[in-house]
C-alpha atoms as a PDB file:
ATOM      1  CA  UNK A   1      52.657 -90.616-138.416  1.00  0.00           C
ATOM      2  CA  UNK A   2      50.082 -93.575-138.034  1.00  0.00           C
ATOM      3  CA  UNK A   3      51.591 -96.557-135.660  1.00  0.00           C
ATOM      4  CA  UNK A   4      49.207 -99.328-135.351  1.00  0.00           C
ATOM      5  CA  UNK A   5      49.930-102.316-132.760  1.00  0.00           C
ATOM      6  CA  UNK A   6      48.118-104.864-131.502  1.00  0.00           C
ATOM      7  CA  UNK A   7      49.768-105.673-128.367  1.00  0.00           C
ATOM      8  CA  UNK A   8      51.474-102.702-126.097  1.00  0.00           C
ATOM      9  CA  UNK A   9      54.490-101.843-126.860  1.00  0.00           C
ATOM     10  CA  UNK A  10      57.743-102.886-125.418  1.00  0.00           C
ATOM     11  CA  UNK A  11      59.812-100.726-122.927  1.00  0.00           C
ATOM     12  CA  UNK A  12      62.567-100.706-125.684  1.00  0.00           C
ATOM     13  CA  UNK A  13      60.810 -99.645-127.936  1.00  0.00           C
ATOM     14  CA  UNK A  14      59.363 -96.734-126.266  1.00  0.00           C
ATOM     15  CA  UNK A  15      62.411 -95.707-125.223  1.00  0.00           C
ATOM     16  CA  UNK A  16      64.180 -95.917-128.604  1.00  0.00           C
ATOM     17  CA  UNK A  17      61.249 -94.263-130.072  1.00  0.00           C
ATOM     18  CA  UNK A  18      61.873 -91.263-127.271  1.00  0.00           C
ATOM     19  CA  UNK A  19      65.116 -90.905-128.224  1.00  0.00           C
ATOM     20  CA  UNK A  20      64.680 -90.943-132.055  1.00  0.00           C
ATOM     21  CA  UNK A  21      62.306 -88.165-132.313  1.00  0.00           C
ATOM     22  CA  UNK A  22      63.961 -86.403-129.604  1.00  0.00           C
ATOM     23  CA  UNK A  23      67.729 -86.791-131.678  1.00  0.00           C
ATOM     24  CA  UNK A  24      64.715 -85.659-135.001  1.00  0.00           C
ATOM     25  CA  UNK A  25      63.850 -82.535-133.053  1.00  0.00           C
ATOM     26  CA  UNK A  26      67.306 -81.686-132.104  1.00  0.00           C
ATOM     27  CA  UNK A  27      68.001 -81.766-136.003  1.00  0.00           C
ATOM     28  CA  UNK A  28      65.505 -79.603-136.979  1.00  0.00           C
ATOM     29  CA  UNK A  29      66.021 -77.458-134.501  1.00  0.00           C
ATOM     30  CA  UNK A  30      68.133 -74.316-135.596  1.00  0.00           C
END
């Protein structure tokens, strides 16, 4: 997956993007 910014990213957003692949991998995960 290709994110391109052009200004850092907010702490939000970091953390919801932790979370959302972290929920992702617990869905995959057997």
């Amino acid at each position: 997956m290709n994110i391109v910014r052009h200004k850092p990213l907010p702490l939000f957003e970091i953390v919801e993007t932790i979370f959302y692949f972290n929920h992702q991998h617990h869905i995959s995960s057997p």
